[in-house]
C-alpha atoms as a PDB file:
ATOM      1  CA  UNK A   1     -75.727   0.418-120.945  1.00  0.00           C
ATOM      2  CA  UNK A   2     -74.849   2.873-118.898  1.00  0.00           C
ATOM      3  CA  UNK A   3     -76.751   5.155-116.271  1.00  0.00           C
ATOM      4  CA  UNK A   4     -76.760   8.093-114.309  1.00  0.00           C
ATOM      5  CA  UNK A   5     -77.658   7.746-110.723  1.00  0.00           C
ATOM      6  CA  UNK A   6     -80.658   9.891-109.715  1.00  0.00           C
ATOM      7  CA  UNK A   7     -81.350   8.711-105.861  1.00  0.00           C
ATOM      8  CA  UNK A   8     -79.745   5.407-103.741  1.00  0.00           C
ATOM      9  CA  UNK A   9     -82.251   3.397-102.577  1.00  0.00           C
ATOM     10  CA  UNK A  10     -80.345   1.119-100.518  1.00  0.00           C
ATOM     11  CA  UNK A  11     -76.963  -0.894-101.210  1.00  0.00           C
ATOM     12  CA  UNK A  12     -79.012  -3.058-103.616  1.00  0.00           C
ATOM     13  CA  UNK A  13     -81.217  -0.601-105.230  1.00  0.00           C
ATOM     14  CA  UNK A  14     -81.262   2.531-107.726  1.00  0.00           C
ATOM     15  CA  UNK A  15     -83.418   4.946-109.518  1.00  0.00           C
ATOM     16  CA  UNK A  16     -81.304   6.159-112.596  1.00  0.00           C
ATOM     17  CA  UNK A  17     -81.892   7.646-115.633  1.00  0.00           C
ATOM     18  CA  UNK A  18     -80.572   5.997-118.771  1.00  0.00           C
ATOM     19  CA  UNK A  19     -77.738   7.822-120.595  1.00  0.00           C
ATOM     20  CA  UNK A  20     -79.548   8.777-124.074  1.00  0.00           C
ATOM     21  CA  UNK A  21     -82.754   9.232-123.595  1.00  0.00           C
ATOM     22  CA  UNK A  22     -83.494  10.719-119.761  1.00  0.00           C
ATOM     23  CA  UNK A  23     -85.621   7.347-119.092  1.00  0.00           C
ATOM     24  CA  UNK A  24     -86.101   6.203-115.570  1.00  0.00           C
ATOM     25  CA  UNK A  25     -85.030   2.975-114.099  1.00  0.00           C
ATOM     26  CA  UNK A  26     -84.543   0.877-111.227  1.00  0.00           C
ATOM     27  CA  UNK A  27     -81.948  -1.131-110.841  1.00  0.00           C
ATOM     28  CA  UNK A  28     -81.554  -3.978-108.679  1.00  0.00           C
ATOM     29  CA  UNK A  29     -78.376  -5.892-107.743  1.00  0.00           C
ATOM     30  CA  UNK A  30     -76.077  -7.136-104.749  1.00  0.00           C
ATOM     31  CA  UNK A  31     -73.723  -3.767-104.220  1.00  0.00           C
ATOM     32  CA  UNK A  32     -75.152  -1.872-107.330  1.00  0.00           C
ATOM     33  CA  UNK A  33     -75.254   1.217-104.991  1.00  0.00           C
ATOM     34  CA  UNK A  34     -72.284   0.715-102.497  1.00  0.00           C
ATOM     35  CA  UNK A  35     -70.338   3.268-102.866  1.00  0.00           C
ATOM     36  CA  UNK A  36     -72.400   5.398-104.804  1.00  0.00           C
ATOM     37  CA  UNK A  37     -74.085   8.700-104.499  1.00  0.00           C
ATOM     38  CA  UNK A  38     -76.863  10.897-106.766  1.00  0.00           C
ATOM     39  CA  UNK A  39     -75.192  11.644-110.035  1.00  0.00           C
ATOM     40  CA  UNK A  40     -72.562   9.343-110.238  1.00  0.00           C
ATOM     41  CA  UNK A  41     -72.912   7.056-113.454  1.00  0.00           C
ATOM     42  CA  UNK A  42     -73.133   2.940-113.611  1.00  0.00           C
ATOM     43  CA  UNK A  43     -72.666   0.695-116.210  1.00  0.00           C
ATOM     44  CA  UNK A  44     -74.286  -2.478-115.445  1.00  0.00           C
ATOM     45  CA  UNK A  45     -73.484  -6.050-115.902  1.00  0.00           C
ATOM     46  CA  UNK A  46     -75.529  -9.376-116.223  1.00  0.00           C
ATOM     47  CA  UNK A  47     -76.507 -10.152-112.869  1.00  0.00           C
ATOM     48  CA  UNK A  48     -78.249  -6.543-112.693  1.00  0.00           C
ATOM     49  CA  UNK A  49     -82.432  -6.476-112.973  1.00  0.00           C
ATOM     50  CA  UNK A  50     -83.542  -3.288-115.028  1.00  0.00           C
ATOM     51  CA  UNK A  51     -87.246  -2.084-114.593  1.00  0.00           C
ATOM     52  CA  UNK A  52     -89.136   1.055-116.025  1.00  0.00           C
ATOM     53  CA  UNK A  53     -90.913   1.935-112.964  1.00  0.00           C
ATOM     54  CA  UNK A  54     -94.898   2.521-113.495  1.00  0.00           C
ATOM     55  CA  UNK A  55     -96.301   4.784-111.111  1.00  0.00           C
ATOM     56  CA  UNK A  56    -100.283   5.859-110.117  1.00  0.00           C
ATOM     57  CA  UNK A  57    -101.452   9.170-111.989  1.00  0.00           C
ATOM     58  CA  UNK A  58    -101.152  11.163-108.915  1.00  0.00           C
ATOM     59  CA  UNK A  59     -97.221   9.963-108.014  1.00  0.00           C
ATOM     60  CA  UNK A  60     -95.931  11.756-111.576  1.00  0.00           C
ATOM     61  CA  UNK A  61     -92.402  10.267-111.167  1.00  0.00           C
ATOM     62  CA  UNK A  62     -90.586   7.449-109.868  1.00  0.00           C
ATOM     63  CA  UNK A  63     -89.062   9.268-107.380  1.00  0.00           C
ATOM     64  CA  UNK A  64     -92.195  10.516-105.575  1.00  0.00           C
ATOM     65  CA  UNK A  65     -93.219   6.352-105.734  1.00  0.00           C
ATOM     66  CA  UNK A  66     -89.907   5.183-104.451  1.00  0.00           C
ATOM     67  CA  UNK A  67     -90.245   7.631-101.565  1.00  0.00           C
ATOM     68  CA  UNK A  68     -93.754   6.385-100.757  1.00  0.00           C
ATOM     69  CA  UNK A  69     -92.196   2.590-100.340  1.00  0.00           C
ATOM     70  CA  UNK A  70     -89.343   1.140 -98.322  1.00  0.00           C
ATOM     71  CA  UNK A  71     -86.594  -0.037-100.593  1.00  0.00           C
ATOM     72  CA  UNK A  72     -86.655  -3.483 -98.817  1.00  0.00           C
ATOM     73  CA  UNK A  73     -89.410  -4.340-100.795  1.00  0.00           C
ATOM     74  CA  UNK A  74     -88.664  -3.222-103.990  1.00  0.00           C
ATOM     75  CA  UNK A  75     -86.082  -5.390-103.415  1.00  0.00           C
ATOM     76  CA  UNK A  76     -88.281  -8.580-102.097  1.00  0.00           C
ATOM     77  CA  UNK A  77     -90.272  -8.059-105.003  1.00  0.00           C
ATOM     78  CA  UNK A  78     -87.655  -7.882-107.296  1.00  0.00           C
ATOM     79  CA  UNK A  79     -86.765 -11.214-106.368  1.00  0.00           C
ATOM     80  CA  UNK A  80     -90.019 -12.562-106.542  1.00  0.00           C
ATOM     81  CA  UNK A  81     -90.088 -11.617-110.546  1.00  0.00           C
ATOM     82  CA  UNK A  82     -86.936 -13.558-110.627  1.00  0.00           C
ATOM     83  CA  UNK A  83     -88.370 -16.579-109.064  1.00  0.00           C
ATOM     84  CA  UNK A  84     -91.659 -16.076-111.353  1.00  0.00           C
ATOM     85  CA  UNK A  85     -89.481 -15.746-114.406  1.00  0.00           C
ATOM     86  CA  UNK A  86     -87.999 -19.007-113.376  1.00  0.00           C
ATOM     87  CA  UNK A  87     -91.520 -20.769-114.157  1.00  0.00           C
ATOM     88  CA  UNK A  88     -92.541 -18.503-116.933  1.00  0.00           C
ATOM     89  CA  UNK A  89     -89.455 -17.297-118.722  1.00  0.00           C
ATOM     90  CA  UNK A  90     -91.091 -13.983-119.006  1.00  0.00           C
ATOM     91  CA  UNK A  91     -92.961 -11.322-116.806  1.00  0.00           C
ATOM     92  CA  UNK A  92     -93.416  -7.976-117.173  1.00  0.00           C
ATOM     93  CA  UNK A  93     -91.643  -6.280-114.833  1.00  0.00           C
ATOM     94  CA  UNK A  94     -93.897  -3.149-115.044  1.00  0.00           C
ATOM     95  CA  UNK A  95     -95.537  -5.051-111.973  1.00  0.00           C
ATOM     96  CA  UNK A  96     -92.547  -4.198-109.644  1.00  0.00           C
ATOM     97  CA  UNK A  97     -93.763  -0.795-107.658  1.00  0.00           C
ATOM     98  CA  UNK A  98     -97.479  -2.163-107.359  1.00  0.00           C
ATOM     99  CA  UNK A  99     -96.336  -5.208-105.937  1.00  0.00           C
ATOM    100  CA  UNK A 100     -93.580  -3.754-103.715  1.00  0.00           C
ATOM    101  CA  UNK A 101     -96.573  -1.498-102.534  1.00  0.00           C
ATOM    102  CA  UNK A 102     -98.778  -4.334-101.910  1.00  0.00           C
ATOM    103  CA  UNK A 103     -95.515  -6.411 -99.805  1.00  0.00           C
ATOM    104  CA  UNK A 104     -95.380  -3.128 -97.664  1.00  0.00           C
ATOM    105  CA  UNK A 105     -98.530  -2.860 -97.151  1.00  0.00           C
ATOM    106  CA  UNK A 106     -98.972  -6.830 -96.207  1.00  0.00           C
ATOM    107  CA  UNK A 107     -96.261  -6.394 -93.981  1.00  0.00           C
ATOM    108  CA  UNK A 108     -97.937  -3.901 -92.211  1.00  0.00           C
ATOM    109  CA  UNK A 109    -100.961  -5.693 -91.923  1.00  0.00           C
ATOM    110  CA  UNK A 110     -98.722  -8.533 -90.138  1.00  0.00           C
ATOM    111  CA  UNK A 111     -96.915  -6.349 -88.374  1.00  0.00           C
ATOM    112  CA  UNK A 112    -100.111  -5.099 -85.973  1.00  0.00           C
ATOM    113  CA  UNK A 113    -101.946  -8.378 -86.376  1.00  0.00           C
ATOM    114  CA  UNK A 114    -104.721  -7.512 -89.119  1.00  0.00           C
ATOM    115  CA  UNK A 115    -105.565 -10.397 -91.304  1.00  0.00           C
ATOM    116  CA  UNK A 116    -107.045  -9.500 -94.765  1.00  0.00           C
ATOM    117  CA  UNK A 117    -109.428 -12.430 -95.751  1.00  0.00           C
ATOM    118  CA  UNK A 118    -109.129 -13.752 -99.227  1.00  0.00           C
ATOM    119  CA  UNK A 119    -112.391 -15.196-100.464  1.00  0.00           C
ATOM    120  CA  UNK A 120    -111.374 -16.247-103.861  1.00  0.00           C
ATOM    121  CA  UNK A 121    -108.539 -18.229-102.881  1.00  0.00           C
ATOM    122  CA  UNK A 122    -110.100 -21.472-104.404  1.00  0.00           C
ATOM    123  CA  UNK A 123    -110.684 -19.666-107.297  1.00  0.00           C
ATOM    124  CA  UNK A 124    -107.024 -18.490-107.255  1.00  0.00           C
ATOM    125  CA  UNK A 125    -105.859 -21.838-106.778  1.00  0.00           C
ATOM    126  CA  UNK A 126    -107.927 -23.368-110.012  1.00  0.00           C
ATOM    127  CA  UNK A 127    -107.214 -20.395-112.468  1.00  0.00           C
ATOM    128  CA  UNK A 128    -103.972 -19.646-111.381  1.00  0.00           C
ATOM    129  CA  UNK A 129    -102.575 -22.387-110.047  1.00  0.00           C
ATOM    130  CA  UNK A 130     -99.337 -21.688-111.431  1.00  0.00           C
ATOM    131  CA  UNK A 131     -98.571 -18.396-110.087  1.00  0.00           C
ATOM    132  CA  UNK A 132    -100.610 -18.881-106.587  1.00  0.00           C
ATOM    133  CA  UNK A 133     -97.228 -21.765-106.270  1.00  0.00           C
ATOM    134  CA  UNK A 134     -94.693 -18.981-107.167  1.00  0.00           C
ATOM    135  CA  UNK A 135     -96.519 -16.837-104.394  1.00  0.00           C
ATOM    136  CA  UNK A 136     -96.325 -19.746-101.822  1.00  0.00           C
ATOM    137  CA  UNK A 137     -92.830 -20.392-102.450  1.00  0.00           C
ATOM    138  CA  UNK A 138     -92.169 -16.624-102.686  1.00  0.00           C
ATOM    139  CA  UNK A 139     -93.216 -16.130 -98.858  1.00  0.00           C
ATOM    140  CA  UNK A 140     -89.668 -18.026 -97.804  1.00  0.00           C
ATOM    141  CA  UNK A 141     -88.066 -14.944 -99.889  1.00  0.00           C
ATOM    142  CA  UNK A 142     -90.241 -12.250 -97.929  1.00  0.00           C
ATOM    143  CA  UNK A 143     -89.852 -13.390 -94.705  1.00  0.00           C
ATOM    144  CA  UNK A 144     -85.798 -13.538 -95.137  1.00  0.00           C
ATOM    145  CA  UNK A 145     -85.997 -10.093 -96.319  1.00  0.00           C
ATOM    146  CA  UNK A 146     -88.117  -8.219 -94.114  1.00  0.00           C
ATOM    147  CA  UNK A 147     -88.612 -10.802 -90.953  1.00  0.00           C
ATOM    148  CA  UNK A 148     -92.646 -11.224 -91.865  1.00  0.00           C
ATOM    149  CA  UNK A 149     -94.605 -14.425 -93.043  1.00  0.00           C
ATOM    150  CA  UNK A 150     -97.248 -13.625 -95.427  1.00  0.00           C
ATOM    151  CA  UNK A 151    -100.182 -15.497 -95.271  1.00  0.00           C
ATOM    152  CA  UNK A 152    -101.536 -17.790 -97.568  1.00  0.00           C
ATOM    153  CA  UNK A 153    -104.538 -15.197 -98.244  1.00  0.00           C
ATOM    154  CA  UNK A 154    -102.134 -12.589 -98.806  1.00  0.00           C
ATOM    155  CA  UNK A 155    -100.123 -15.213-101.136  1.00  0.00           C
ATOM    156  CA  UNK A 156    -103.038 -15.301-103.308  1.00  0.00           C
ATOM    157  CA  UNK A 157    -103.201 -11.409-104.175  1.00  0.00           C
ATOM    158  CA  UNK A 158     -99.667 -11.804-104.683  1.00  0.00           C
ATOM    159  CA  UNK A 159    -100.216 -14.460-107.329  1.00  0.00           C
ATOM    160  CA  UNK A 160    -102.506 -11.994-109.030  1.00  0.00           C
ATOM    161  CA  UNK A 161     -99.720  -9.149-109.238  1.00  0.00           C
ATOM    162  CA  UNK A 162     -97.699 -12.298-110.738  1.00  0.00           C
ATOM    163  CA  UNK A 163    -100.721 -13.288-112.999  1.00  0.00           C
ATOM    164  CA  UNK A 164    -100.626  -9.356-113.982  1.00  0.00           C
ATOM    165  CA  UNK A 165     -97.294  -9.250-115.099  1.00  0.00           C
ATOM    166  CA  UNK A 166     -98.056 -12.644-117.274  1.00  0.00           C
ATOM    167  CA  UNK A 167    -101.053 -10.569-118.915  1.00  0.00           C
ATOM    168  CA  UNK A 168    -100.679  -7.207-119.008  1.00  0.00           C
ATOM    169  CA  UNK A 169    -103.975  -7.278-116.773  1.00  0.00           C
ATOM    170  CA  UNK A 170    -104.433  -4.629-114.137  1.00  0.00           C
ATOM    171  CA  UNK A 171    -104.617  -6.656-110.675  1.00  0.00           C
ATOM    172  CA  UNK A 172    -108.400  -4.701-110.045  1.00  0.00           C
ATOM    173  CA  UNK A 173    -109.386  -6.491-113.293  1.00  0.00           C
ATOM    174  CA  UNK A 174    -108.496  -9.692-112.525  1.00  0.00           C
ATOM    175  CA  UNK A 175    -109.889  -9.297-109.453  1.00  0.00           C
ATOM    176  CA  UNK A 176    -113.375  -8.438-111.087  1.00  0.00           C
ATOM    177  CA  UNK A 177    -113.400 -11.363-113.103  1.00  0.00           C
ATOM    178  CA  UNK A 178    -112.678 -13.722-110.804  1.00  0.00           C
ATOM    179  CA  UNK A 179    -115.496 -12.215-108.558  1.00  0.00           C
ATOM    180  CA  UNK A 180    -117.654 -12.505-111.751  1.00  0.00           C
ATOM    181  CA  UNK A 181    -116.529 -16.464-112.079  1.00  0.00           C
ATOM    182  CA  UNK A 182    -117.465 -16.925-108.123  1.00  0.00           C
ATOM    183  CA  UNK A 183    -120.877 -15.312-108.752  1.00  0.00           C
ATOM    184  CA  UNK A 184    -121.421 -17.855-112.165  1.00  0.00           C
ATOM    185  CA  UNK A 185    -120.263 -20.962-109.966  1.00  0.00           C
ATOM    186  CA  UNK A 186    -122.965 -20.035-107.160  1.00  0.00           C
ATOM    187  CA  UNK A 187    -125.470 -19.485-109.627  1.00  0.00           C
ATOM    188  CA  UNK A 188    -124.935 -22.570-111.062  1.00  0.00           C
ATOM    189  CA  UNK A 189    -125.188 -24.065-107.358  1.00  0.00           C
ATOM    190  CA  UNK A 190    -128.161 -21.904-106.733  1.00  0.00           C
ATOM    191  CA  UNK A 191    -130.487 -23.586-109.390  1.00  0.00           C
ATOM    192  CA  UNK A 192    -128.728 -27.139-109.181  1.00  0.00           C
ATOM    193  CA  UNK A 193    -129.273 -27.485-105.634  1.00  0.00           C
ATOM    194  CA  UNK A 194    -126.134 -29.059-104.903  1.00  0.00           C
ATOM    195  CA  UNK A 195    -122.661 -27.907-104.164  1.00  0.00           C
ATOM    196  CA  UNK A 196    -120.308 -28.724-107.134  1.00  0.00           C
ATOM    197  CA  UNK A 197    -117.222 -31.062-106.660  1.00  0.00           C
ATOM    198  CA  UNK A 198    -114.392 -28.188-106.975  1.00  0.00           C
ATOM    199  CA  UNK A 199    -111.783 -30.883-107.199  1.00  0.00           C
ATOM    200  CA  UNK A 200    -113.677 -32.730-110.446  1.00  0.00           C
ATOM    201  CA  UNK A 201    -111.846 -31.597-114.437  1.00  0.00           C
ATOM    202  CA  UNK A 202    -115.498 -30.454-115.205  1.00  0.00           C
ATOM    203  CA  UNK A 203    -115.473 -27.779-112.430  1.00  0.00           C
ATOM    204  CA  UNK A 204    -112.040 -26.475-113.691  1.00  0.00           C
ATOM    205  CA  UNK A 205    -112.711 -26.847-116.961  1.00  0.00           C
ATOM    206  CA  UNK A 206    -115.662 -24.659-116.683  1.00  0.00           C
ATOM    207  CA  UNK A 207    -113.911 -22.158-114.260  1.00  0.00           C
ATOM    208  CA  UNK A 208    -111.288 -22.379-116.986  1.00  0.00           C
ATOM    209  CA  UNK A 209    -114.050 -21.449-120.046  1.00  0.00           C
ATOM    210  CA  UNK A 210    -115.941 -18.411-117.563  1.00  0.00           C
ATOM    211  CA  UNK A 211    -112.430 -16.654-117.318  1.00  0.00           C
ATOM    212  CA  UNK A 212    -112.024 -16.598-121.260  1.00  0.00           C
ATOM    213  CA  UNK A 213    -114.904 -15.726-121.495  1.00  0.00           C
ATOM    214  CA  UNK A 214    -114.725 -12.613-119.655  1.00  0.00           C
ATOM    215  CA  UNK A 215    -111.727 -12.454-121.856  1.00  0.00           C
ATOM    216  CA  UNK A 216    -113.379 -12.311-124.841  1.00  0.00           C
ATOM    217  CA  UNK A 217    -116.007 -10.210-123.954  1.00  0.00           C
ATOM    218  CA  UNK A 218    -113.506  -7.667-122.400  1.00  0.00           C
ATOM    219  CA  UNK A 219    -111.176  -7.948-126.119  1.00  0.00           C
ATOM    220  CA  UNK A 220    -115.050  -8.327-128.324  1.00  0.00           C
ATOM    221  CA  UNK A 221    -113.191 -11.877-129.774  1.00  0.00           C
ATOM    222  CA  UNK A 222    -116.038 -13.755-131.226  1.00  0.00           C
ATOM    223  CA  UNK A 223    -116.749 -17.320-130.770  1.00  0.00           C
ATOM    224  CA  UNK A 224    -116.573 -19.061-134.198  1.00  0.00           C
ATOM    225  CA  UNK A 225    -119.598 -21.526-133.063  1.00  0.00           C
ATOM    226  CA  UNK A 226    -123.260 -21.272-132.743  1.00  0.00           C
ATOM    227  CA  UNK A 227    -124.279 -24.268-130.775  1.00  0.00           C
ATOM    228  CA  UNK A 228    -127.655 -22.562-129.529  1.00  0.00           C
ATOM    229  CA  UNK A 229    -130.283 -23.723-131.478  1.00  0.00           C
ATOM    230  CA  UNK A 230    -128.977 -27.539-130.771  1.00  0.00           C
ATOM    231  CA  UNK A 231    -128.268 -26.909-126.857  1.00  0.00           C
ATOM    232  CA  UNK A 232    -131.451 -25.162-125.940  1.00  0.00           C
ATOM    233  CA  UNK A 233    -133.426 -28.454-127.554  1.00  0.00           C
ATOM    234  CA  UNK A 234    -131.407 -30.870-125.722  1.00  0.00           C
ATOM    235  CA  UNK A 235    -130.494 -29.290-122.804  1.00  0.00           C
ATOM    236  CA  UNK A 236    -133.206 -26.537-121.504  1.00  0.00           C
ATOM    237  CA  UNK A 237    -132.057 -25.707-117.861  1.00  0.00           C
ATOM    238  CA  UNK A 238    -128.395 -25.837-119.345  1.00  0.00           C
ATOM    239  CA  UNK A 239    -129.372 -22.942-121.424  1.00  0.00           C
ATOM    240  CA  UNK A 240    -131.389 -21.384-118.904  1.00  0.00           C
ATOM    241  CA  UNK A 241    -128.518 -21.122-116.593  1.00  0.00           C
ATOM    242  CA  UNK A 242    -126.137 -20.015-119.272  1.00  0.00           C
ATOM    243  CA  UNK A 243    -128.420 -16.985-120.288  1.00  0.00           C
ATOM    244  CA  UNK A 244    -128.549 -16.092-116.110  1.00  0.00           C
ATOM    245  CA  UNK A 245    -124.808 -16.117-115.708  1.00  0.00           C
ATOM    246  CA  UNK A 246    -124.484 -14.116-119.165  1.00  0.00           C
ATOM    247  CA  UNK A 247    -127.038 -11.469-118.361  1.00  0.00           C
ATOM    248  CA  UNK A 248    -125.019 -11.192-114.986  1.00  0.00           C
ATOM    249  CA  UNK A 249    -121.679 -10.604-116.769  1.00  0.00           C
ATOM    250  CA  UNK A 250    -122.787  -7.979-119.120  1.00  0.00           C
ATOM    251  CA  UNK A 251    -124.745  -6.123-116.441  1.00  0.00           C
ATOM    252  CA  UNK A 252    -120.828  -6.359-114.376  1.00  0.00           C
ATOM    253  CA  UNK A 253    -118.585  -5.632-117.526  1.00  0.00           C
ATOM    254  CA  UNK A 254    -121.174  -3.396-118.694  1.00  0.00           C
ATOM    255  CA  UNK A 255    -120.547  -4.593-122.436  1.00  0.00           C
ATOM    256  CA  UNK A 256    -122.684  -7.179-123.994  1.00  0.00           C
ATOM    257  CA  UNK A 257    -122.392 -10.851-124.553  1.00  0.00           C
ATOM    258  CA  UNK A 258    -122.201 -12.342-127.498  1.00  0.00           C
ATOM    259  CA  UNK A 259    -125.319 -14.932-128.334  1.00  0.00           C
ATOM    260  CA  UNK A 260    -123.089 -17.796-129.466  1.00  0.00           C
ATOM    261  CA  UNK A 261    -121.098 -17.860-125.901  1.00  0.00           C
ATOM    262  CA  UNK A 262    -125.034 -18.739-124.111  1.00  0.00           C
ATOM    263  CA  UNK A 263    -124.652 -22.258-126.067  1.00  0.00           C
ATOM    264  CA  UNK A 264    -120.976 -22.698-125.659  1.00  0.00           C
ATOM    265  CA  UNK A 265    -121.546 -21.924-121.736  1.00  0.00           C
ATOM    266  CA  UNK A 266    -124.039 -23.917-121.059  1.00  0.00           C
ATOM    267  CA  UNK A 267    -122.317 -27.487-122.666  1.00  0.00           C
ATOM    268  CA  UNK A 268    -120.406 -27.170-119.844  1.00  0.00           C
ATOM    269  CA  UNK A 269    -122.863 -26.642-117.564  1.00  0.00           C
ATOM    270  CA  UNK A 270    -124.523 -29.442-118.864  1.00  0.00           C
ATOM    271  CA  UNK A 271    -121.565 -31.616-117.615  1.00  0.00           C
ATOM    272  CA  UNK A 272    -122.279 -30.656-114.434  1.00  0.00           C
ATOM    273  CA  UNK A 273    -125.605 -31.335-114.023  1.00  0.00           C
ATOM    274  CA  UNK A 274    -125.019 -34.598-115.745  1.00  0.00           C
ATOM    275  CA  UNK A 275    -122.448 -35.257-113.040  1.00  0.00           C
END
């Protein structure tokens, strides 16, 4: 494929438009720009990343977002999708430019001492265990490109750009839902009277069943099970619960919950209590 050169970001990094069809793209690779200048052409090879750079509404090209961020961390976050892909096979690389804005703007915060607090960072570490790793092992990679240590709060919003680019979820909404899940768990703690064992399967398996949920309710999948009728005989505060935490949801998502997930919510609920 080749490409015509539209701006050098550094020795490592270009915005070019593909040959054909005008399309932007970054490129990323050791010495891709060396050498180079604005409107020569490329042709690149295998150990070249391509990304279509998405940008916010107000940016209306990639070049007015590459100017806003330091090419060093398109760069670190380029390598960070390389090290995710190395655990997931696949990511969507569309997550490149938010995430290199979110590395500059940790960074920052490092760089004149402001920590950012994380609160769902247990959360993170249940639902996306997987990708909070990748964003531990992926501070190694910052810090040797731009001389700052994340922290292990900032590690977990990284996860959810990673998480992001596994979904096709906006960051803000996986943000929301596991705010929602936090607000379900306390609830639950609320009217047990007891804080929950975050380290027992029934506490991640329930964390686990709230985040499809949202899913499902956010996508209007239905749940193939009515298991009210039988749960709200057996297990009364179980089903009182569920109907809290679902009336909380819908009021948040601001789309309504289907009946059958009340029953399927509170089984698991029921293992806690029973616990």
């Amino acid at each position: 494929m080749v490409y015509c050169i539209l701006r050098i970001l550094n020795n490592n990094a270009l915005l070019a438009e593909e040959k054909g069809d005008g399309s932007e793209r970054i490129l990323l690779g050791k010495g891709i720009g060396f050498g180079k200048r604005a409107g020569d052409e490329v042709t690149i090879d295998e150990g070249v990343q391509v990304y279509t750079p998405v940008v916010r509404e107000e940016q209306h090209s990639a070049i007015h977002a590459v100017n806003a961020i330091d090419p060093v961390y398109i760069e670190t976050a380029g390598k960070i999708i390389e090290a995710a892909e190395k655990v997931f096979d696949s990511i969507n690389g569309d997550i490149l430019l938010p995430l290199a804005d979110h590395l500059a703007f940790a960074a920052r915060r490092e760089r004149e001492n402001i920590f950012l607090s994380n609160p769902f960072i247990p959360d993170i570490k249940i639902l996306f265990g997987k990708e909070y790793a990748v964003a531990l092992e992926s501070r190694s990679i910052i810090e040797e490109m731009t001389g700052y240590r994340i922290s292990d709060d900032e590690a977990g919003f990284i996860a959810l750009h990673i998480h992001s680019g596994l979904s096709d979820e906006a960051v803000s909404e996986t943000l929301k839902a596991t705010q929602l899940i936090d607000e379900s768990m306390q609830i639950i703690e609320e009217h047990l009277e007891k804080e929950m064992q975050k380290e027992a399967l029934n506490y991640i398996r329930l964390m686990s069943h709230l985040y499809y949920m949202v899913v499902r309710t956010k996508t209007g999948e239905a749940v193939n099970i009515d298991l009210n009728e039988f749960v709200q005989e057996k297990y009364p505060e179980a089903m009182k619960i569920a109907a809290l935490i679902c009336d909380n949801m819908a009021e948040k998502l601001e789309r309504q919950i289907m009946q059958e997930e009340v029953g399927f919510l509170a089984i698991h609920i029921q293992r806690m209590i029973a616990a």
